[in-house]
C-alpha atoms as a PDB file:
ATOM      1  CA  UNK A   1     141.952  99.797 103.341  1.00  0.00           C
ATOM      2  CA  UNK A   2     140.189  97.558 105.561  1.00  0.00           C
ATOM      3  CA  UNK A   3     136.204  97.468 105.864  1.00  0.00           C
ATOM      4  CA  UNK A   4     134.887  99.736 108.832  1.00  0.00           C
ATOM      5  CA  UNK A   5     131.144  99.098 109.858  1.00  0.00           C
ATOM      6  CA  UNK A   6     131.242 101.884 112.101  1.00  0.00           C
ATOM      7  CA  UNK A   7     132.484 104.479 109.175  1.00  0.00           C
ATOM      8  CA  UNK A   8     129.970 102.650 106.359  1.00  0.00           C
ATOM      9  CA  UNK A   9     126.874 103.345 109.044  1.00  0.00           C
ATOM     10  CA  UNK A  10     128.491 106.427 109.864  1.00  0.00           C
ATOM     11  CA  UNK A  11     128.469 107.697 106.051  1.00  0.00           C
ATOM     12  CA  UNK A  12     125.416 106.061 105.205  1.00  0.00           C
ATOM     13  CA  UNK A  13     123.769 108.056 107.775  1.00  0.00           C
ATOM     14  CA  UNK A  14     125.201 111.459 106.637  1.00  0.00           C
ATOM     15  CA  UNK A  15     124.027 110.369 102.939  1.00  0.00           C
ATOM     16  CA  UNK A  16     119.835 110.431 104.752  1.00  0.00           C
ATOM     17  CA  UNK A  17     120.817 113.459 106.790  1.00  0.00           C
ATOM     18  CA  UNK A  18     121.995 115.789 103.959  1.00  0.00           C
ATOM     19  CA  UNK A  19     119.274 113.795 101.205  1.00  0.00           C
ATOM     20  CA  UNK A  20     116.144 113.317 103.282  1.00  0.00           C
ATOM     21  CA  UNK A  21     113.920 114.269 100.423  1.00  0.00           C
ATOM     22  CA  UNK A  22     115.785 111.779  98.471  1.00  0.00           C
ATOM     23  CA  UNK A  23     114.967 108.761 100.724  1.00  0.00           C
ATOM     24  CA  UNK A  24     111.601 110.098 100.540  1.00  0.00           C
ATOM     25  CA  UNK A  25     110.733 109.516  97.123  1.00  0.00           C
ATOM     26  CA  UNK A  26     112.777 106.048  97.460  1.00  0.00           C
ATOM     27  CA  UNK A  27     110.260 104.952 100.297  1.00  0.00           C
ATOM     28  CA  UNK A  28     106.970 106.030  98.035  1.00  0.00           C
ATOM     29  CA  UNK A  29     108.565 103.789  95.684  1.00  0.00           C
ATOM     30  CA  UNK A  30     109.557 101.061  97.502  1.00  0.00           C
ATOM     31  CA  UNK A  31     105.622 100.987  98.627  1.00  0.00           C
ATOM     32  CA  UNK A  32     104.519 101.659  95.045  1.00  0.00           C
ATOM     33  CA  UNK A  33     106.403  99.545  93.157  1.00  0.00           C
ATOM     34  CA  UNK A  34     105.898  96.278  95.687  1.00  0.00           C
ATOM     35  CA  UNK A  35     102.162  96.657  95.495  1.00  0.00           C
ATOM     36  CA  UNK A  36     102.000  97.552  91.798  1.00  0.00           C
ATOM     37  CA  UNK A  37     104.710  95.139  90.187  1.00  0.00           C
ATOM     38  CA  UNK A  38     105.246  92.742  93.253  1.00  0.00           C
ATOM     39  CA  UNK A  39     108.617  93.199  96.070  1.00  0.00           C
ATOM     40  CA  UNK A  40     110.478  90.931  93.798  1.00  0.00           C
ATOM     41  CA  UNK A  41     110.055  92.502  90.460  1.00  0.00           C
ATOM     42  CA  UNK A  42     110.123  96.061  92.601  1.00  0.00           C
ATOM     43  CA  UNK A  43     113.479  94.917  93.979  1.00  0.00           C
ATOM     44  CA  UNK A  44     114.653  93.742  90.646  1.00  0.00           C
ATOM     45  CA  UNK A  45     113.610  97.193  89.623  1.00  0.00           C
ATOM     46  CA  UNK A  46     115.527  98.988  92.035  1.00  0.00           C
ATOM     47  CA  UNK A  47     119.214  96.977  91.651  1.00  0.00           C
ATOM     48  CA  UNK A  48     119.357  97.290  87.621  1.00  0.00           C
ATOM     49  CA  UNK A  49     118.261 101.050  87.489  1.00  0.00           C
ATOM     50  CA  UNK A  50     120.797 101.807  90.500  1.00  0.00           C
ATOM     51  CA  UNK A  51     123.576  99.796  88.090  1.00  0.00           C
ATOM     52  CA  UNK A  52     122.733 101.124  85.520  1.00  0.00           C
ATOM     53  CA  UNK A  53     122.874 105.051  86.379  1.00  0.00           C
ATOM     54  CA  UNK A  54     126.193 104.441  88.397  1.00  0.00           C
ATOM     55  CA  UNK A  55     128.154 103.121  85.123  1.00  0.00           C
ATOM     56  CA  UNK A  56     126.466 105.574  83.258  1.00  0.00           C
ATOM     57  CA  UNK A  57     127.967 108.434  85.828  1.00  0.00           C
ATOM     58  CA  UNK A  58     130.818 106.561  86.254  1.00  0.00           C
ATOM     59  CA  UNK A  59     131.583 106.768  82.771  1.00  0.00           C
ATOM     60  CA  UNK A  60     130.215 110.057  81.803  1.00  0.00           C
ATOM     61  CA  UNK A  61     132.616 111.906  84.716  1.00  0.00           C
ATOM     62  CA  UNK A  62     135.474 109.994  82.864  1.00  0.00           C
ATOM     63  CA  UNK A  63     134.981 110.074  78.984  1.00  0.00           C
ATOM     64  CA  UNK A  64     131.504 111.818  78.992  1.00  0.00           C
ATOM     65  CA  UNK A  65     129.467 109.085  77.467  1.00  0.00           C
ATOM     66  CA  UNK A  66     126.305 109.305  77.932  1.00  0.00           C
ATOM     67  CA  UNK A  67     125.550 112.379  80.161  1.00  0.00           C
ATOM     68  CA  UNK A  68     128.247 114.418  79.185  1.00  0.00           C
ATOM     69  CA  UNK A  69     131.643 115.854  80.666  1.00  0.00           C
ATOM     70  CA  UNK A  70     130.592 116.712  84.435  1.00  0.00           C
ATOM     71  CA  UNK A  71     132.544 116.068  87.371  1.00  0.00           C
ATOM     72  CA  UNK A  72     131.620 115.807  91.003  1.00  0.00           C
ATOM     73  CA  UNK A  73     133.200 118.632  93.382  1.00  0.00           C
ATOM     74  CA  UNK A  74     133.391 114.997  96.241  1.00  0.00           C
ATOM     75  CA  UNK A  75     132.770 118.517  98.615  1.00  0.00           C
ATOM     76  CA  UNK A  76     130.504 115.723 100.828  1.00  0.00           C
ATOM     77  CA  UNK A  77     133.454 112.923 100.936  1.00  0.00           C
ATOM     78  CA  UNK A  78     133.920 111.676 104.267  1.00  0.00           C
ATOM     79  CA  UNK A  79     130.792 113.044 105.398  1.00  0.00           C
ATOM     80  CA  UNK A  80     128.181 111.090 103.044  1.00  0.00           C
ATOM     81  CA  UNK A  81     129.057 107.575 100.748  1.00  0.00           C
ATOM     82  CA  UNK A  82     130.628 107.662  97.918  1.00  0.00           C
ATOM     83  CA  UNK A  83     131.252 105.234  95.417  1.00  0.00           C
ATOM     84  CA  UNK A  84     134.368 106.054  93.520  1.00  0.00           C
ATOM     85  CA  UNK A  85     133.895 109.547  92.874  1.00  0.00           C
ATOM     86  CA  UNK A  86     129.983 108.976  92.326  1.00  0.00           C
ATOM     87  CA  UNK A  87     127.531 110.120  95.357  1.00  0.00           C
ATOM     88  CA  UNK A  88     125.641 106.810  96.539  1.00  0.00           C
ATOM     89  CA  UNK A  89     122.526 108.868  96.626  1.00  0.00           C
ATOM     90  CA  UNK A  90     122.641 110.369  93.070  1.00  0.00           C
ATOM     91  CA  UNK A  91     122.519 107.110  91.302  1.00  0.00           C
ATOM     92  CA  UNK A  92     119.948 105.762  94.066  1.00  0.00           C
ATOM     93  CA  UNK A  93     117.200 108.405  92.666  1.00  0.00           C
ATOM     94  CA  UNK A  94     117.129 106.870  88.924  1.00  0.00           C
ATOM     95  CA  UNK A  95     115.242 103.863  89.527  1.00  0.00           C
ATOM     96  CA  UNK A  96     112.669 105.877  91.351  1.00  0.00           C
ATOM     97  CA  UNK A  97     112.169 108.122  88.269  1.00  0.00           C
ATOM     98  CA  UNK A  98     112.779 105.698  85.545  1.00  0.00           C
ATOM     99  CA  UNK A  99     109.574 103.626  87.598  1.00  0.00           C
ATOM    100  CA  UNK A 100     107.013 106.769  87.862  1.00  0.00           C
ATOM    101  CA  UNK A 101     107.740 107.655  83.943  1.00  0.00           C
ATOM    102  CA  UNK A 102     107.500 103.545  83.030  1.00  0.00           C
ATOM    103  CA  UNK A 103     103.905 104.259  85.396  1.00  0.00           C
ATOM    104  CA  UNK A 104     102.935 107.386  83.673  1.00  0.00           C
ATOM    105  CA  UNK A 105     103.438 105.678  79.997  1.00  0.00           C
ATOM    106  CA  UNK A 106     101.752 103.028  81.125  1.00  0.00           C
ATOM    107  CA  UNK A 107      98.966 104.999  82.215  1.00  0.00           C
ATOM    108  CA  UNK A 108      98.725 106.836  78.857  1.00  0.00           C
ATOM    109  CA  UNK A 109      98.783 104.134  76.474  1.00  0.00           C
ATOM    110  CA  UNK A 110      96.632 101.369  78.546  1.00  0.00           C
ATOM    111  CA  UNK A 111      99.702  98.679  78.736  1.00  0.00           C
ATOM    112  CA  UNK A 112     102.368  97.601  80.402  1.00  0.00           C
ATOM    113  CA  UNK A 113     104.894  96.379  77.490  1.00  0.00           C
ATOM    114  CA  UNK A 114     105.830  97.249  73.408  1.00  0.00           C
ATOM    115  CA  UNK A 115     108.324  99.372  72.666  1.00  0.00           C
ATOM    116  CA  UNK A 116     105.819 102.616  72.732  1.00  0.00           C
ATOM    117  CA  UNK A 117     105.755 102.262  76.999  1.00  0.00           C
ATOM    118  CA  UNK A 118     109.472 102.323  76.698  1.00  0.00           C
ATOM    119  CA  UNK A 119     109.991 105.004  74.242  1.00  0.00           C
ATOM    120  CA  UNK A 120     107.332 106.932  75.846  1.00  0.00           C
ATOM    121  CA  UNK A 121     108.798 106.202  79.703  1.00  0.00           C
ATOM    122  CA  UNK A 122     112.412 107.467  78.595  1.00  0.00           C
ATOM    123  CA  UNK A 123     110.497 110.471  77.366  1.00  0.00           C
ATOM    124  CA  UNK A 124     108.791 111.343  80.365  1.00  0.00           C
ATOM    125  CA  UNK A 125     111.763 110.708  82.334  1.00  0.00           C
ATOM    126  CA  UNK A 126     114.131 112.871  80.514  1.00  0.00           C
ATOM    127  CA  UNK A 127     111.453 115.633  80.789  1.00  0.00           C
ATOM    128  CA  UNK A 128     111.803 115.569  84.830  1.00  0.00           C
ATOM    129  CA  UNK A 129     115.391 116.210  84.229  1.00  0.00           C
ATOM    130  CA  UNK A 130     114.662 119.346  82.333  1.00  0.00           C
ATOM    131  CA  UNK A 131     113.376 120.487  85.793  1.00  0.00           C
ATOM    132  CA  UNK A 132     115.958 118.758  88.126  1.00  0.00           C
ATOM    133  CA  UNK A 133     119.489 118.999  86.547  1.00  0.00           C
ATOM    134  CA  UNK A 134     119.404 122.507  86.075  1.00  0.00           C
ATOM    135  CA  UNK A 135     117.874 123.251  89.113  1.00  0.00           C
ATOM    136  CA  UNK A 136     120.992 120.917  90.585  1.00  0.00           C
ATOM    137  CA  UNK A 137     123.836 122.951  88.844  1.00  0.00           C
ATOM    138  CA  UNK A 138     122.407 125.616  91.302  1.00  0.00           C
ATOM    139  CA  UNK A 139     122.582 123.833  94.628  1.00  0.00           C
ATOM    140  CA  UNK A 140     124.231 125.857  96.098  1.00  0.00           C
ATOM    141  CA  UNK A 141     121.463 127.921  96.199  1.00  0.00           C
ATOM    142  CA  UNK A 142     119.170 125.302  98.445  1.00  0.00           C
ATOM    143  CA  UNK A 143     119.730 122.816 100.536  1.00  0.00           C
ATOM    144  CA  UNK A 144     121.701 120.075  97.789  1.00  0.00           C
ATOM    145  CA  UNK A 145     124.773 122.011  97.891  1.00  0.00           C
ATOM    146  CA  UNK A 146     127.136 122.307  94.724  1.00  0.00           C
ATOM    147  CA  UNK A 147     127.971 118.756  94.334  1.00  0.00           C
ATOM    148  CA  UNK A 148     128.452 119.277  90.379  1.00  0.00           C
ATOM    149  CA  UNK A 149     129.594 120.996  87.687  1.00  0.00           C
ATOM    150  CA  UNK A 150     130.173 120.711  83.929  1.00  0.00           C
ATOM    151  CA  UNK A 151     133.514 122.169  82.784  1.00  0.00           C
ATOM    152  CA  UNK A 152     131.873 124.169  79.722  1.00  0.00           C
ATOM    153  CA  UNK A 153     128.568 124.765  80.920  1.00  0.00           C
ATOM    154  CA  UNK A 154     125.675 124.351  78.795  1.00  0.00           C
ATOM    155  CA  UNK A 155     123.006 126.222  76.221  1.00  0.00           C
ATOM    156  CA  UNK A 156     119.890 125.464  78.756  1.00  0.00           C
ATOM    157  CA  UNK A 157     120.527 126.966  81.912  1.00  0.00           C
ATOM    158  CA  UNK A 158     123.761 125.476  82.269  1.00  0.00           C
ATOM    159  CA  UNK A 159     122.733 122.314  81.537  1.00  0.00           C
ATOM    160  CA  UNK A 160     124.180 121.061  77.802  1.00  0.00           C
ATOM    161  CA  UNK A 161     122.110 119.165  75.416  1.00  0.00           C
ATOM    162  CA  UNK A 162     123.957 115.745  75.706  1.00  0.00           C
ATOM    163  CA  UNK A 163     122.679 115.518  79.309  1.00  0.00           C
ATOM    164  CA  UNK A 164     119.456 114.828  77.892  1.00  0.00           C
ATOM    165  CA  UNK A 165     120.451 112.642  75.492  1.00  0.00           C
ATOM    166  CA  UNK A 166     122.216 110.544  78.093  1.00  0.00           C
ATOM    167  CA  UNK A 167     119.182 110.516  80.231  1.00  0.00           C
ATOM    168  CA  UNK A 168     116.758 109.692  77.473  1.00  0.00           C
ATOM    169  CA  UNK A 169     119.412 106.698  76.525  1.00  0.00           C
ATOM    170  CA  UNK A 170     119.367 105.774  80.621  1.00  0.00           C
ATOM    171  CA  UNK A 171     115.657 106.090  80.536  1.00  0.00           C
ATOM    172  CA  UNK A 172     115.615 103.545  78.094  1.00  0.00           C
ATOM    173  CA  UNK A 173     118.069 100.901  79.509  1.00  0.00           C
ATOM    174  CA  UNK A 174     116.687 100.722  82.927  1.00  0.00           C
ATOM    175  CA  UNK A 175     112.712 100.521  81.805  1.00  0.00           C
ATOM    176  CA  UNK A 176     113.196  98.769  78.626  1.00  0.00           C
ATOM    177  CA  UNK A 177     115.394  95.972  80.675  1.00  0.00           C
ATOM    178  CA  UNK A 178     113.285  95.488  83.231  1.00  0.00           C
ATOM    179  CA  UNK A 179     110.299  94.783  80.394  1.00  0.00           C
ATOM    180  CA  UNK A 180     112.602  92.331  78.552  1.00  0.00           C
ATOM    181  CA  UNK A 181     113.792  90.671  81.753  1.00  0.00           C
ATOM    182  CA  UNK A 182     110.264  90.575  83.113  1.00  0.00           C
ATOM    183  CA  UNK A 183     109.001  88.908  79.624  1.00  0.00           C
ATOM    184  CA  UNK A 184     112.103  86.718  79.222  1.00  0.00           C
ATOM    185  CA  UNK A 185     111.538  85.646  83.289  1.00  0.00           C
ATOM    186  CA  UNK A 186     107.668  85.002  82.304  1.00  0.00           C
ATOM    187  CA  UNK A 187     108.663  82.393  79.080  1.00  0.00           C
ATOM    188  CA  UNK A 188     108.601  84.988  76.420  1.00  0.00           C
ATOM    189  CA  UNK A 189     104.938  86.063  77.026  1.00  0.00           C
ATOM    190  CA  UNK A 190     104.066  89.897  77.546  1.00  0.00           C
ATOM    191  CA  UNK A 191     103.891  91.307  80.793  1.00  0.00           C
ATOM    192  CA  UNK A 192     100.612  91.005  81.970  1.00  0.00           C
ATOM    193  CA  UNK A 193      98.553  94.332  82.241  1.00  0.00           C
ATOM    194  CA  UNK A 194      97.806  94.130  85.877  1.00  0.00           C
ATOM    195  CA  UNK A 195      99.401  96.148  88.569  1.00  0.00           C
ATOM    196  CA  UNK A 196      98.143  99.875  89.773  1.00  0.00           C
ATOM    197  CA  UNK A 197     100.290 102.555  88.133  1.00  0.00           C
ATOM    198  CA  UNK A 198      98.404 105.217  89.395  1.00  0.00           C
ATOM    199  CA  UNK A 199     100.716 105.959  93.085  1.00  0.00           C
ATOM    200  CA  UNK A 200     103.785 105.682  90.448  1.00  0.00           C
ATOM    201  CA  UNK A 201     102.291 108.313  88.140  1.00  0.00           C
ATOM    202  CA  UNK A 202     101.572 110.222  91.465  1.00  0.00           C
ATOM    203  CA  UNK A 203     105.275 110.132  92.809  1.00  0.00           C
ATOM    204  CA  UNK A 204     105.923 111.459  89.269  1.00  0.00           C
ATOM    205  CA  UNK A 205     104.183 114.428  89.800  1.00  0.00           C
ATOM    206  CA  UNK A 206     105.200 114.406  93.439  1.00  0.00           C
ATOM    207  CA  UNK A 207     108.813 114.570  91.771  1.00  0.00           C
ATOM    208  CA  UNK A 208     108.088 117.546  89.559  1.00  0.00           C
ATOM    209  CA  UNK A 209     106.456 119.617  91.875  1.00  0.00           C
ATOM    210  CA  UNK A 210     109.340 119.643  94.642  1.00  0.00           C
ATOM    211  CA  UNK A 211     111.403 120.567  91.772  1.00  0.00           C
ATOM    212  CA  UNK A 212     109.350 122.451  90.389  1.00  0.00           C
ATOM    213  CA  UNK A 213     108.824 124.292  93.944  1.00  0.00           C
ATOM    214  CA  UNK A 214     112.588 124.490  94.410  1.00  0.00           C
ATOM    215  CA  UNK A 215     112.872 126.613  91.387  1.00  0.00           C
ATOM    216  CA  UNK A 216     110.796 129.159  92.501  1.00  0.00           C
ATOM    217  CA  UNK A 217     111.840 128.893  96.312  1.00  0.00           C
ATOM    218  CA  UNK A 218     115.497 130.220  94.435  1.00  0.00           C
ATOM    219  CA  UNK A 219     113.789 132.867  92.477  1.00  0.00           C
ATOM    220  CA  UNK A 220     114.896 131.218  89.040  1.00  0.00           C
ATOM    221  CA  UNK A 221     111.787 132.526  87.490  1.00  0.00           C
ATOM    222  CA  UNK A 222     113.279 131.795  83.531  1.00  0.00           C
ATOM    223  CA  UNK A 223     113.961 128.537  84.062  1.00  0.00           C
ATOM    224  CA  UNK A 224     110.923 128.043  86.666  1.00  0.00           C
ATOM    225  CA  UNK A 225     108.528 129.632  83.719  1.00  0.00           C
ATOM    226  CA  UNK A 226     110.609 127.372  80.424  1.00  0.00           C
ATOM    227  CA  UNK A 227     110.005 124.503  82.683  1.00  0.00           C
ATOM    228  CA  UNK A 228     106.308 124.729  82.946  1.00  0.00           C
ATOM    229  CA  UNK A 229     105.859 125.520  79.701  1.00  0.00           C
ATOM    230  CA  UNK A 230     107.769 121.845  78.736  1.00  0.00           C
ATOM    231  CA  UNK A 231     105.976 120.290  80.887  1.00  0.00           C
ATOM    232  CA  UNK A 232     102.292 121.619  80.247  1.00  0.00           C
ATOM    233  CA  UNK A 233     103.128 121.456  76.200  1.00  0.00           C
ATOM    234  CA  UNK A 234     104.374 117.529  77.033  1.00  0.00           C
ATOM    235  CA  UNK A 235     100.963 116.613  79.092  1.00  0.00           C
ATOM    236  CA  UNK A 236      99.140 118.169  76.406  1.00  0.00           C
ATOM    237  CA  UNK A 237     100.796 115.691  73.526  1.00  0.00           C
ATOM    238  CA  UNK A 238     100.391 113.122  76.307  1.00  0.00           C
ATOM    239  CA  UNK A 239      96.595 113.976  76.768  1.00  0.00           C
ATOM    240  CA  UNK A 240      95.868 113.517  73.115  1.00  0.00           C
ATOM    241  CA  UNK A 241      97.802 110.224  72.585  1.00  0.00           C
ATOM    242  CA  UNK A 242      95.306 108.672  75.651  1.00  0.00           C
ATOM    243  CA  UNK A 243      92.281 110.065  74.233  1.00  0.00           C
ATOM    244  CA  UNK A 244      93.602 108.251  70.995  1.00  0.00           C
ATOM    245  CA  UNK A 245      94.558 105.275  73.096  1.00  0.00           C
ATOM    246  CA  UNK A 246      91.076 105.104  74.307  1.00  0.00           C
ATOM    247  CA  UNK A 247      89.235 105.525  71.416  1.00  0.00           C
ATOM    248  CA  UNK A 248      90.966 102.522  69.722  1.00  0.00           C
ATOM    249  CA  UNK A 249      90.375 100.580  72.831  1.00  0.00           C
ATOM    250  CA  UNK A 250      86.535 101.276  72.533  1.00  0.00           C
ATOM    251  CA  UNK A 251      86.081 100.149  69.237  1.00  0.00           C
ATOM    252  CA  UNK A 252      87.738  97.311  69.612  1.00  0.00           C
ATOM    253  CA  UNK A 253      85.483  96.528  72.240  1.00  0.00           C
ATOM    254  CA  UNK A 254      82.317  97.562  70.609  1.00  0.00           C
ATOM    255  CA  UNK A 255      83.480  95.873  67.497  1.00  0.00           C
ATOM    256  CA  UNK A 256      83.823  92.705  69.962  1.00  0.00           C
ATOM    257  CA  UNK A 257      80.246  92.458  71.155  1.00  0.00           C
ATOM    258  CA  UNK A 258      77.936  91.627  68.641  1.00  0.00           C
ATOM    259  CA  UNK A 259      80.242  88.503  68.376  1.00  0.00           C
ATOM    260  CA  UNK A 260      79.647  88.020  71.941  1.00  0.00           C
ATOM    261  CA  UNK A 261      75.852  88.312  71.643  1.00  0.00           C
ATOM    262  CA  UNK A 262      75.684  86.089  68.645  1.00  0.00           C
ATOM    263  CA  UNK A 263      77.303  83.364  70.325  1.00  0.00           C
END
């Protein structure tokens, strides 16, 4: 088949039209990320979680690694881009999410790189998708539409268990490459703890609350009230490890200025 401008711009516009909330969140990040981490490393940021979530779809609607079994209904095809049998937008919204967790983590624990920011960012994204996917499985319900399914369903609300392992795994990939290609880009020295996460930990909530407001628009009051309860239960533990965080970080600095004063 030969390339058609007019059908790409034609399908890419459908993709914005049916998605706008989508493209929403991709412009807060696009204006987060390039003032927090720099348009390069923001860019960067953007390309590897996109690849990364499309071969992970790509491979979990074929031999369910790492999501899962699910397949896409392609109900949209022709009217919004595809890639293969993957929606372009679908894949588009991971780096977006993987960056407000990686901003939340790094809020929590004071730093921008060890393997706790990573852990901890895979954690927090995962936990959005608690809210979203099974909010998704019941597009048709608001504006989304069914674009998915999985064949045997799944113990929460549709949703099986390996989804979240998948997304935990993805989680990991995308913010735990970026850190490694960041240090390995830098000559092997940490990434610096500069930046401002706080309009990435503010698309996170941003995030949760549409989905959060979707729910209840639907009248899924179950899953509206077992999501809440994650999430509160979640900030909670999160609460407690920055408190912790800080305290260590005080004494370290009190501990540091009679040395100063000596000197």
């Amino acid at each position: 088949m030969s390339f058609d401008p007019a059908l790409l711009v034609h399908l890419l516009v459908g993709t914005v039209r049916l998605r706008p909330y989508v493209f929403a969140f991709l412009i807060v990040f696009l204006v987060s990320a390039s003032r927090d981490l720099g348009a390069g490393r923001a860019l960067m940021f953007l390309v590897w979680g996109w690849g990364v979530a499309f071969l992970a779809e790509y491979a979990s609607t074929r031999v369910g690694f790492p999501f899962g079994m699910y397949h896409y209904t392609e109900s949209t095809r022709g009217v919004e881009l595809y890639l293969s049998n993957v929606p372009f937008f679908d894949s588009l919204s991971f780096p977006f999410l993987a960056y407000a967790a990686f901003c939340l983590a790094r809020r929590t624990l004071r730093t921008a790189h060890g393997a706790a920011v990573v852990g901890i960012a895979g954690g927090l994204m995962t936990l959005l998708d608690v809210v979203i996917d099974p909010l998704a499985v019941r597009g048709d319900q608001w504006v989304l539409g069914r674009v998915f399914y999985y064949p045997t369903g799944g113990v929460y609300f549709g949703v099986p268990l390996s989804n979240f392992a998948g997304w935990l795994l993805v989680g990991w990939v995308i913010v735990g490459g970026y850190v490694l290609a960041i240090r390995a880009t830098s000559g092997g020295a940490p990434i610096a703890d500069q930046g401002s996460p706080g309009a990435g930990v503010a698309l996170y909530f941003l995030v949760l609350g549409f989905n959060l407001g979707m729910t209840l628009w639907i009248g899924e009051w179950k899953l509206l009230a077992a999501g809440i309860l994650l999430q509160t239960c979640s900030f909670l533990l999160l609460y407690l490890i920055s408190m912790r965080v800080a305290r260590a970080s005080n004494r370290v600095a009190a501990s540091l200025r009679p040395a100063a004063g000596a000197r």
